[in-house]
N, C-alpha and C. Protein backbone atom coordinates (compact mmCIF):
# COMPACT_ATOMS: atom_id res chain seq x y z
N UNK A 1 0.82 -1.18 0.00
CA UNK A 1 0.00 0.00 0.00
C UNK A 1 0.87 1.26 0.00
N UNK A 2 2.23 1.03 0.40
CA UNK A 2 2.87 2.81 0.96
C UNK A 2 3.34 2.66 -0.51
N UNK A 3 3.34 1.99 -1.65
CA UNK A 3 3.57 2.38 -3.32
C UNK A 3 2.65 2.94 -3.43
N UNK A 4 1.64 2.83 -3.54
CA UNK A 4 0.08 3.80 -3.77
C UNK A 4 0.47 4.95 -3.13
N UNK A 5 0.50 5.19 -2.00
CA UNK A 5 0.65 6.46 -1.26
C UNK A 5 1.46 7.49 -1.84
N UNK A 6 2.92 6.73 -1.75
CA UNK A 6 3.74 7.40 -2.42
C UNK A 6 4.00 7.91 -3.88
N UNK A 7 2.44 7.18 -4.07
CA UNK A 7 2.87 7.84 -5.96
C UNK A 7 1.08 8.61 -6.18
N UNK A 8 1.15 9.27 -5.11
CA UNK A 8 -0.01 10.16 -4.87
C UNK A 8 0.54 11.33 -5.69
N UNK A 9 -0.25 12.25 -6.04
CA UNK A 9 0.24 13.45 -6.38
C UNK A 9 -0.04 14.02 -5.27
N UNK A 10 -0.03 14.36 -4.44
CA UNK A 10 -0.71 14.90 -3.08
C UNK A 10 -0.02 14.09 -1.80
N UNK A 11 -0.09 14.83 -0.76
CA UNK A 11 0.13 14.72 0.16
C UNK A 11 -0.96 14.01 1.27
N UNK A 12 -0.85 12.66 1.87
CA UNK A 12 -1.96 12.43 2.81
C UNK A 12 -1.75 13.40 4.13
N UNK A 13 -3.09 13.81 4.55
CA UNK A 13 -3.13 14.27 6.12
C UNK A 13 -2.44 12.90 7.38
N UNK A 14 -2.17 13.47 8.49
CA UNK A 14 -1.94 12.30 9.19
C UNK A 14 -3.06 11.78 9.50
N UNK A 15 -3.59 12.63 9.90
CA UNK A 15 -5.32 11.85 9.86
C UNK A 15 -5.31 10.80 9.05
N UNK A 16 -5.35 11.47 7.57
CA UNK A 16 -5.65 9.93 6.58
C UNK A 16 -4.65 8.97 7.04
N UNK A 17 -3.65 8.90 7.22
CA UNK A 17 -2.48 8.26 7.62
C UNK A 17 -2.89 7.58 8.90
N UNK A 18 -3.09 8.24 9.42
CA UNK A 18 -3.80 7.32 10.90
C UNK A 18 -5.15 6.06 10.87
N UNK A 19 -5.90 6.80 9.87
CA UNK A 19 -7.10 5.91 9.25
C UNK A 19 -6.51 4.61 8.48
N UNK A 20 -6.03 4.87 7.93
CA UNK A 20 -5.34 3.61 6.61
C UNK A 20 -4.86 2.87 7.28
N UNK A 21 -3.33 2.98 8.82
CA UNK A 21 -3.05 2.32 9.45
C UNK A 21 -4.00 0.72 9.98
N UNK A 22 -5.01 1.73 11.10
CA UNK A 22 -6.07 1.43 11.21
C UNK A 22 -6.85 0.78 10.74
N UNK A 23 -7.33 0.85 9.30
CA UNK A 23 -7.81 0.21 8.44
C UNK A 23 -7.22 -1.59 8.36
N UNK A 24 -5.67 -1.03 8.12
CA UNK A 24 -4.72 -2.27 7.87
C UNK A 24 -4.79 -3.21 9.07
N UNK A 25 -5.26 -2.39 9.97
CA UNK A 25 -4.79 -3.57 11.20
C UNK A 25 -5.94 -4.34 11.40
N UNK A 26 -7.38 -3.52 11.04
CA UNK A 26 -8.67 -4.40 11.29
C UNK A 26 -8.38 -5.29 10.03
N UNK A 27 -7.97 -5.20 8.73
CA UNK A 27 -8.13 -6.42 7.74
C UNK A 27 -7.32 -7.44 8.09
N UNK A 28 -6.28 -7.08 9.30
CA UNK A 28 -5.78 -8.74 9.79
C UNK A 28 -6.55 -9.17 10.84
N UNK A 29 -7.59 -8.78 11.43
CA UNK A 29 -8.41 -9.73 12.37
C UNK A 29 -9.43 -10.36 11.40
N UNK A 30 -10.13 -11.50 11.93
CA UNK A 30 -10.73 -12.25 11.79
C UNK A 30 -12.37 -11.83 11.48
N UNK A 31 -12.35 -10.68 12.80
CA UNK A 31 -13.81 -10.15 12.53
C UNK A 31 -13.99 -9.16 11.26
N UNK A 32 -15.68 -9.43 10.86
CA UNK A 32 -15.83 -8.50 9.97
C UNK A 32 -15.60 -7.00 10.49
N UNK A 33 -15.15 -6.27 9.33
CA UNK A 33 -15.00 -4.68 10.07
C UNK A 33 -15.77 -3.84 9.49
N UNK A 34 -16.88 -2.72 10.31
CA UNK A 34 -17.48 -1.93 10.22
C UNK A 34 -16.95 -0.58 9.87
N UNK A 35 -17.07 0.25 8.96
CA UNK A 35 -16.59 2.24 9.41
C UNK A 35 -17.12 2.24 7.86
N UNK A 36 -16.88 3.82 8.73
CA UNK A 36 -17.16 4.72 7.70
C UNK A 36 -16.28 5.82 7.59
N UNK A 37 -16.13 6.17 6.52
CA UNK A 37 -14.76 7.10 6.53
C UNK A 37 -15.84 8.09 5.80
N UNK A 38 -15.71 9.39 6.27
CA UNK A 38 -16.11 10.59 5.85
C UNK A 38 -15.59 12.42 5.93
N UNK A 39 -15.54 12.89 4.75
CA UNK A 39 -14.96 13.65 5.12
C UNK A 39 -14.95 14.90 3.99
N UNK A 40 -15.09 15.64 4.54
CA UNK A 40 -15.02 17.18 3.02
C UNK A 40 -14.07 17.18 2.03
N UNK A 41 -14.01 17.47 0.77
CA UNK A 41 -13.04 17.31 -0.20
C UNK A 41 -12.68 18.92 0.12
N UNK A 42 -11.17 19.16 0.02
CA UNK A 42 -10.54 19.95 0.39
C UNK A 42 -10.86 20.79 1.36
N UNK A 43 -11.11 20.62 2.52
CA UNK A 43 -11.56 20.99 3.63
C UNK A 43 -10.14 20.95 4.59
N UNK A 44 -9.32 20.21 4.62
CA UNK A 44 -8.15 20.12 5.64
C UNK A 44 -8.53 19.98 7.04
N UNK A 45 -9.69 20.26 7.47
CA UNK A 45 -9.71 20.86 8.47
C UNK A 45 -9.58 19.63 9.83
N UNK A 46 -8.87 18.10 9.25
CA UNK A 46 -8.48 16.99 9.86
C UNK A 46 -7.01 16.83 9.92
N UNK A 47 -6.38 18.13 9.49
CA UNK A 47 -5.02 18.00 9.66
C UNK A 47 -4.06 18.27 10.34
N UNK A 48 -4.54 17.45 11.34
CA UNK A 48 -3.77 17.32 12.76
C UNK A 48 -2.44 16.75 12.74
């Protein structure tokens, strides 16, 4: 996945960066995983 990232034209927020992690770690458990990812297109305003 960090080839995808890195051949972004753009920069991820850590936010997104924190989500994707996240993401990665629920697709190695067993249980099904629930979310929802939502968020304003160019809004920034998650860039913590």
């Amino acid at each position: 996945m960090s080839d995808v990232i890195n051949n972004l034209p753009f920069k991820l927020t850590k936010a997104q960066l924190r989500v994707l992690e996240e993401i990665d770690h629920d697709m190695e458990n067993k249980k099904p995983m629930n979310r929802l990812l939502q968020g304003d297109v160019g809004s920034r305003k998650d860039d913590c």
